[in-house]
N, C-alpha and C. Protein backbone atom coordinates (compact mmCIF):
# COMPACT_ATOMS: atom_id res chain seq x y z
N UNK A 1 5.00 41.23 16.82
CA UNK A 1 4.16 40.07 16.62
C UNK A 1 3.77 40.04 15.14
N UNK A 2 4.15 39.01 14.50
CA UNK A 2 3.78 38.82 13.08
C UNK A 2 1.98 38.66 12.74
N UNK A 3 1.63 39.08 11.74
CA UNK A 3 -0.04 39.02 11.50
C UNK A 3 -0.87 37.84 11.79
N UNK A 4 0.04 36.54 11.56
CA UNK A 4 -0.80 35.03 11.77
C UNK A 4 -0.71 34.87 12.81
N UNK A 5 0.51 35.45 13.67
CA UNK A 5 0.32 35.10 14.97
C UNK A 5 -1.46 36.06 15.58
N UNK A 6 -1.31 37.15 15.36
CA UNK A 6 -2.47 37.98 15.66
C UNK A 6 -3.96 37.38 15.26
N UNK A 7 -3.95 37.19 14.27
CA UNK A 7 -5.00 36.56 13.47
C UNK A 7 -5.49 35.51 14.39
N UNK A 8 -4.16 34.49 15.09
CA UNK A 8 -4.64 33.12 15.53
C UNK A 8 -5.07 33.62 16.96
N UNK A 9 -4.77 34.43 17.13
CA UNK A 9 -5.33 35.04 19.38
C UNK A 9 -6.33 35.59 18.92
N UNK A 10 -6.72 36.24 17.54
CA UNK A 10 -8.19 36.64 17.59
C UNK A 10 -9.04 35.65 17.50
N UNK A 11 -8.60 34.72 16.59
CA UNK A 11 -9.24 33.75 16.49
C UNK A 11 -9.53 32.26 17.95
N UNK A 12 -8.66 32.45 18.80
CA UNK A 12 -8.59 31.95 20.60
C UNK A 12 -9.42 32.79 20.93
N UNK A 13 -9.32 33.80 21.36
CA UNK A 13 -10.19 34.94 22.15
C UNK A 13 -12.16 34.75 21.62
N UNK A 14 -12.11 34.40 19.89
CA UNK A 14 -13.37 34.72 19.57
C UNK A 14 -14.09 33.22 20.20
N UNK A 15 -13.26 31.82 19.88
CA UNK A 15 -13.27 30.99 20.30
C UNK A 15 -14.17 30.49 21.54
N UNK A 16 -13.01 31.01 22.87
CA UNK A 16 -13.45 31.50 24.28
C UNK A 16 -14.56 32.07 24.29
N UNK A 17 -15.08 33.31 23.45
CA UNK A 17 -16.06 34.08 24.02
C UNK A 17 -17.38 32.76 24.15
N UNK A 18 -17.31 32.44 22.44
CA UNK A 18 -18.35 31.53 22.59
C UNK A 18 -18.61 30.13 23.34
N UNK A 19 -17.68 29.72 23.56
CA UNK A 19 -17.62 28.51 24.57
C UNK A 19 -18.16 29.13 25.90
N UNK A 20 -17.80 30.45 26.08
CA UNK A 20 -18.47 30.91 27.44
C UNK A 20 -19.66 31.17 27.26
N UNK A 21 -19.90 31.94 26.28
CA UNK A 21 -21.77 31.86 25.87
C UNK A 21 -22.48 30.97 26.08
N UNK A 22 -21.48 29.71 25.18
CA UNK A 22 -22.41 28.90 25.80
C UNK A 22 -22.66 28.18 26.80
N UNK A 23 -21.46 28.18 27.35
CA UNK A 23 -21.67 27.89 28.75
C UNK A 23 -22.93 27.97 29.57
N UNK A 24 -23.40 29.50 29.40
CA UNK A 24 -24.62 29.49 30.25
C UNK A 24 -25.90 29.52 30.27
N UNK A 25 -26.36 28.68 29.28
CA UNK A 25 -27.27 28.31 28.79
C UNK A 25 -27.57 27.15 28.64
N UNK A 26 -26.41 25.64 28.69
CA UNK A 26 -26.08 24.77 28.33
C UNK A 26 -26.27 23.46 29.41
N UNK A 27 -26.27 24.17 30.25
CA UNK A 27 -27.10 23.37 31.83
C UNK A 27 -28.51 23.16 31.87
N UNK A 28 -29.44 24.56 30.58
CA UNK A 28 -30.75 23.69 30.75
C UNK A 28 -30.89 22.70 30.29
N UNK A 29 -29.86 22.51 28.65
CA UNK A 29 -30.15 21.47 28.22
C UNK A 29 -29.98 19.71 28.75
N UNK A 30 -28.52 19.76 28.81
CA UNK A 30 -28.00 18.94 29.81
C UNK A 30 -27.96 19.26 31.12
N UNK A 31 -29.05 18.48 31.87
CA UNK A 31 -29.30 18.89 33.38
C UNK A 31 -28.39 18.02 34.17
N UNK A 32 -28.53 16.68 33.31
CA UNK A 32 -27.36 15.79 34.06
C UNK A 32 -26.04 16.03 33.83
N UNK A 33 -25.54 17.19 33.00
CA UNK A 33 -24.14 17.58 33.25
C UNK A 33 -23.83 17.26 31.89
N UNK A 34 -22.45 17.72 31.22
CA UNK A 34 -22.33 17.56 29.49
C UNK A 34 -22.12 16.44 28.99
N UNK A 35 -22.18 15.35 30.07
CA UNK A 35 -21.83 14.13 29.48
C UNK A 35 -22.79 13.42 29.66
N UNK A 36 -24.35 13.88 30.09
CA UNK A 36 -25.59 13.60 30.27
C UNK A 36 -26.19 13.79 29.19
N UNK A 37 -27.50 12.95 29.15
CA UNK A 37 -28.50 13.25 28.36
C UNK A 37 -29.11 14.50 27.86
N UNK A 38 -29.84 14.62 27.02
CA UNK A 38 -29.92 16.24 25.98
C UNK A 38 -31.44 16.10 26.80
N UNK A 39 -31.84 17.13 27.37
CA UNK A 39 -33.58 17.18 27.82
C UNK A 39 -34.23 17.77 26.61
N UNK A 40 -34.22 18.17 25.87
CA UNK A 40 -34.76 18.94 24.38
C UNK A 40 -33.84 19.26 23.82
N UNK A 41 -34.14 19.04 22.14
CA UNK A 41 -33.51 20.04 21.75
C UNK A 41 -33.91 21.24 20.72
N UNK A 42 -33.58 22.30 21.10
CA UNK A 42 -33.90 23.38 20.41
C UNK A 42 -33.78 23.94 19.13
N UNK A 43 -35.08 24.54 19.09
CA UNK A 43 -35.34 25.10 18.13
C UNK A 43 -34.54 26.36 17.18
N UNK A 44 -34.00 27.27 18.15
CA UNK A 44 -32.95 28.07 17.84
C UNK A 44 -31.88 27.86 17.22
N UNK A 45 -31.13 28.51 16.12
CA UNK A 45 -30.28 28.20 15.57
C UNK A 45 -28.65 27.90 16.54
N UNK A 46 -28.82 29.14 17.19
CA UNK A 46 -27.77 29.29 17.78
C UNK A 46 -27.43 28.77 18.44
N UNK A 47 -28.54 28.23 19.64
CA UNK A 47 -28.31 27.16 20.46
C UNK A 47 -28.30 25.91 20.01
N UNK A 48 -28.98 25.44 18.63
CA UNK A 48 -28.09 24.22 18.40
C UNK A 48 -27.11 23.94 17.92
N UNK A 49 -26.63 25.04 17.82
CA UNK A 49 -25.24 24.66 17.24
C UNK A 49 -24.27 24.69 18.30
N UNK A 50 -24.56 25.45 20.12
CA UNK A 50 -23.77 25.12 20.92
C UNK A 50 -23.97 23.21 21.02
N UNK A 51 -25.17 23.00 20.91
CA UNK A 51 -25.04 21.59 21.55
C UNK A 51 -24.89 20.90 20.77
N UNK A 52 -24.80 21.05 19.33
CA UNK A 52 -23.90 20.30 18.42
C UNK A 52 -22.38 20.53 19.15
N UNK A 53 -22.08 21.74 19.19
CA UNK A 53 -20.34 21.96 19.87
C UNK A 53 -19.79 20.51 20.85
N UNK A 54 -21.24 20.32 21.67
CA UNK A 54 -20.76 19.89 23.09
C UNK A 54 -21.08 18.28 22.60
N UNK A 55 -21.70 18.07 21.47
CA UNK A 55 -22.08 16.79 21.34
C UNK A 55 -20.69 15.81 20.66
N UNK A 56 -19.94 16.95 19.48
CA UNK A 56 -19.20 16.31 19.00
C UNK A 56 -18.24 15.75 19.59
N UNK A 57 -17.34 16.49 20.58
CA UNK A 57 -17.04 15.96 21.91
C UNK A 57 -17.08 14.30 22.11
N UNK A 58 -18.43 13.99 21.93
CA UNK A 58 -18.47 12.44 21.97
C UNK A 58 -17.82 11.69 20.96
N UNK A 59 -17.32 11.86 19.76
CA UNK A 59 -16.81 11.43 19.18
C UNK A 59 -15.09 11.94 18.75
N UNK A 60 -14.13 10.58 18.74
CA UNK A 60 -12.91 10.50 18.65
C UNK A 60 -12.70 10.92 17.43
N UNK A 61 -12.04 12.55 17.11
CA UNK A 61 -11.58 12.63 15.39
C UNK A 61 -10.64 11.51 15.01
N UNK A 62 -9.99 10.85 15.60
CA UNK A 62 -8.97 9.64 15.16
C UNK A 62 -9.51 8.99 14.64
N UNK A 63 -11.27 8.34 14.78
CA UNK A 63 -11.53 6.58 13.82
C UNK A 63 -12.65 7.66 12.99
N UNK A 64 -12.97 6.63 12.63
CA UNK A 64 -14.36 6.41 11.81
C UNK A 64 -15.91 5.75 12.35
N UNK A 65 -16.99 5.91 11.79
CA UNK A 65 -17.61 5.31 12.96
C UNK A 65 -18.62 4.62 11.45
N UNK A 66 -19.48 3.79 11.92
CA UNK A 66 -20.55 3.45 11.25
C UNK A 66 -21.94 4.19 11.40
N UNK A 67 -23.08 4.01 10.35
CA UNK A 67 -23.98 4.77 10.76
C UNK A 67 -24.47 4.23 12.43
N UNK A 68 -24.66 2.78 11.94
CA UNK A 68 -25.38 2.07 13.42
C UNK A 68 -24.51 2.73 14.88
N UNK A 69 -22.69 2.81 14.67
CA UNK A 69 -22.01 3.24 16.02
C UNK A 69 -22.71 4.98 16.24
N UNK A 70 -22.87 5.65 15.02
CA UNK A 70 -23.25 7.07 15.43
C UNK A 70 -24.64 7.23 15.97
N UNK A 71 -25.21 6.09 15.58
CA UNK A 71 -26.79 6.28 15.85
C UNK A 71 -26.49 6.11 17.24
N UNK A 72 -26.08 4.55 17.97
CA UNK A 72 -26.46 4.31 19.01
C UNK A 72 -25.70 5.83 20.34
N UNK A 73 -24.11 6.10 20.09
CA UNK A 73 -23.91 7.42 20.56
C UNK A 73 -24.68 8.22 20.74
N UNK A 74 -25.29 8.44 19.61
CA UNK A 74 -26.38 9.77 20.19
C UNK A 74 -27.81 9.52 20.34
N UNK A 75 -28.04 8.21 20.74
CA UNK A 75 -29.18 7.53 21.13
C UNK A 75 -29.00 7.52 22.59
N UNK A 76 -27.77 7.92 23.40
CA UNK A 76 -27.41 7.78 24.41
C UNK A 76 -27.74 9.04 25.21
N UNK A 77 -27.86 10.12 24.28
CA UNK A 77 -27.68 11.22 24.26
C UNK A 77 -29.45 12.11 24.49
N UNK A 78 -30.28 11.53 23.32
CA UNK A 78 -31.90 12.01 23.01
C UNK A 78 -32.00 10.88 22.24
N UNK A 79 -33.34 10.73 22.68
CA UNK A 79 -34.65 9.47 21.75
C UNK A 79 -34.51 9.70 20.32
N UNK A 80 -34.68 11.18 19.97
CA UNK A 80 -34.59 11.45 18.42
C UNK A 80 -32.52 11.51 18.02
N UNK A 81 -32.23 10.27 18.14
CA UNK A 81 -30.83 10.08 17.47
C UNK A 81 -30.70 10.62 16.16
N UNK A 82 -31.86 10.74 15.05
CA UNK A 82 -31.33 10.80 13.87
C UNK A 82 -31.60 12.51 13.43
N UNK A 83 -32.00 13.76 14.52
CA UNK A 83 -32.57 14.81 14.07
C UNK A 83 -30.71 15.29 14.74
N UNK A 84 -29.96 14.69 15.61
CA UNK A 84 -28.67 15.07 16.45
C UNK A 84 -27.73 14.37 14.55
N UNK A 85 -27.50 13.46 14.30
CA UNK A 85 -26.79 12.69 13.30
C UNK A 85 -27.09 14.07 12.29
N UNK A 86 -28.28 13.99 11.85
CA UNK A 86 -28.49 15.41 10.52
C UNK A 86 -27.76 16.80 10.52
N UNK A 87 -28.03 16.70 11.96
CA UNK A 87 -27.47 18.24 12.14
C UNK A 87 -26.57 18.22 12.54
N UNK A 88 -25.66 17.32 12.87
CA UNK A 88 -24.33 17.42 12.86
C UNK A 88 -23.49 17.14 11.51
N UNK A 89 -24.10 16.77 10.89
CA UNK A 89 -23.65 16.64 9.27
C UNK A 89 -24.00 17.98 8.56
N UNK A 90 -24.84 18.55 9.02
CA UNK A 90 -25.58 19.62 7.95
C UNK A 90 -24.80 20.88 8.47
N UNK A 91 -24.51 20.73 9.72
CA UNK A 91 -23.48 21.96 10.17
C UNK A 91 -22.13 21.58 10.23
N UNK A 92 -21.28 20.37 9.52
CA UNK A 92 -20.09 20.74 9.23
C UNK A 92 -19.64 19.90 10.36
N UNK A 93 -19.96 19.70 11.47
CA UNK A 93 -19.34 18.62 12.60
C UNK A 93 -18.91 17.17 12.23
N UNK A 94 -19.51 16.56 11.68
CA UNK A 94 -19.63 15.18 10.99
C UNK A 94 -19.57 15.04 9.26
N UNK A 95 -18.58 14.30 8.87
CA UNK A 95 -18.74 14.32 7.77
C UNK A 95 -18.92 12.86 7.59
N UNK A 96 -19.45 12.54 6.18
CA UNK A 96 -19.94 10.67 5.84
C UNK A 96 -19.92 10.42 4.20
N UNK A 97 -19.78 9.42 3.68
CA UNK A 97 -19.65 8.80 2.47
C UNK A 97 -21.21 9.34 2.29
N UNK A 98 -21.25 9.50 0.77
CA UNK A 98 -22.92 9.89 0.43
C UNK A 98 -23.84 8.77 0.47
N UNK A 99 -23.31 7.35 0.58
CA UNK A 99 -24.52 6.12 0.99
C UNK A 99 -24.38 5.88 2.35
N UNK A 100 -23.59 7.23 3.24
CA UNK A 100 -23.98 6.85 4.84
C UNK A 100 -22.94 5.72 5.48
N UNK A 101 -22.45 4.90 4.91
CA UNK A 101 -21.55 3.91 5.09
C UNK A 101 -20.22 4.05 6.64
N UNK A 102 -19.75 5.88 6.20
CA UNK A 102 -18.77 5.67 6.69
C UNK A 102 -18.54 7.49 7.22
N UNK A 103 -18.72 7.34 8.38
CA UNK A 103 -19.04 8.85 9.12
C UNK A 103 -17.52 9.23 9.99
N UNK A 104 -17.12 10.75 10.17
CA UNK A 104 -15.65 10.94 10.95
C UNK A 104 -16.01 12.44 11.17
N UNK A 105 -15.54 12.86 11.78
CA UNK A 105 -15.20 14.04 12.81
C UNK A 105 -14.04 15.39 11.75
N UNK A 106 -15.32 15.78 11.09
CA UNK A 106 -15.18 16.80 10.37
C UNK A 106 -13.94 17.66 10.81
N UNK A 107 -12.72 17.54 10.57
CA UNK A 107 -11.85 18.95 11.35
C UNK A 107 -11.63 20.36 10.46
């Protein structure tokens, strides 16, 4: 087995672990299921960055979106739409033009 191949199953395996982590924790937030509404969101680093994981999800890396299309998405999601928009920009999920104009699915 060549090194990149190795590199890339460590990098699957580390993947997995955390998708399972968060797995079980991730039902308090979304009670109505992951394609439900956010009941809080937390204060913890760690855990918001699972539900950033599960949020981006909502958005297609293929288009582009506007601020107003990202707002109302995750207005769908929690009341505070614009503390979900920040922190998905500030952690690398979402990226946007610096006057906000024009937002896409960070890969």
């Amino acid at each position: 087995m060549n090194r990149e191949t190795s590199e890339d199953m460590i990098m699957t395996a580390e993947n997995q672990l955390v998708e399972e982590s968060d797995t079980r924790f991730i039902k308090g937030y979304f009670r109505e299921g992951p394609n439900g509404p956010l009941a809080f969101f937390p204060t913890k680093e760690k855990k918001r960055l699972a539900i950033l994981r599960r949020l981006i999800n909502r958005f297609d890396p293929q288009r582009t979106y506007t601020e107003k299309e990202v707002n109302e998405i995750l207005a769908e999601t929690f009341p505070d739409y614009a503390i979900l928009r920040r922190n998905l920009v500030e952690y690398g999920f979402l990226d946007r033009y610096a006057d906000g104009s024009c937002y896409w699915v960070k890969c």
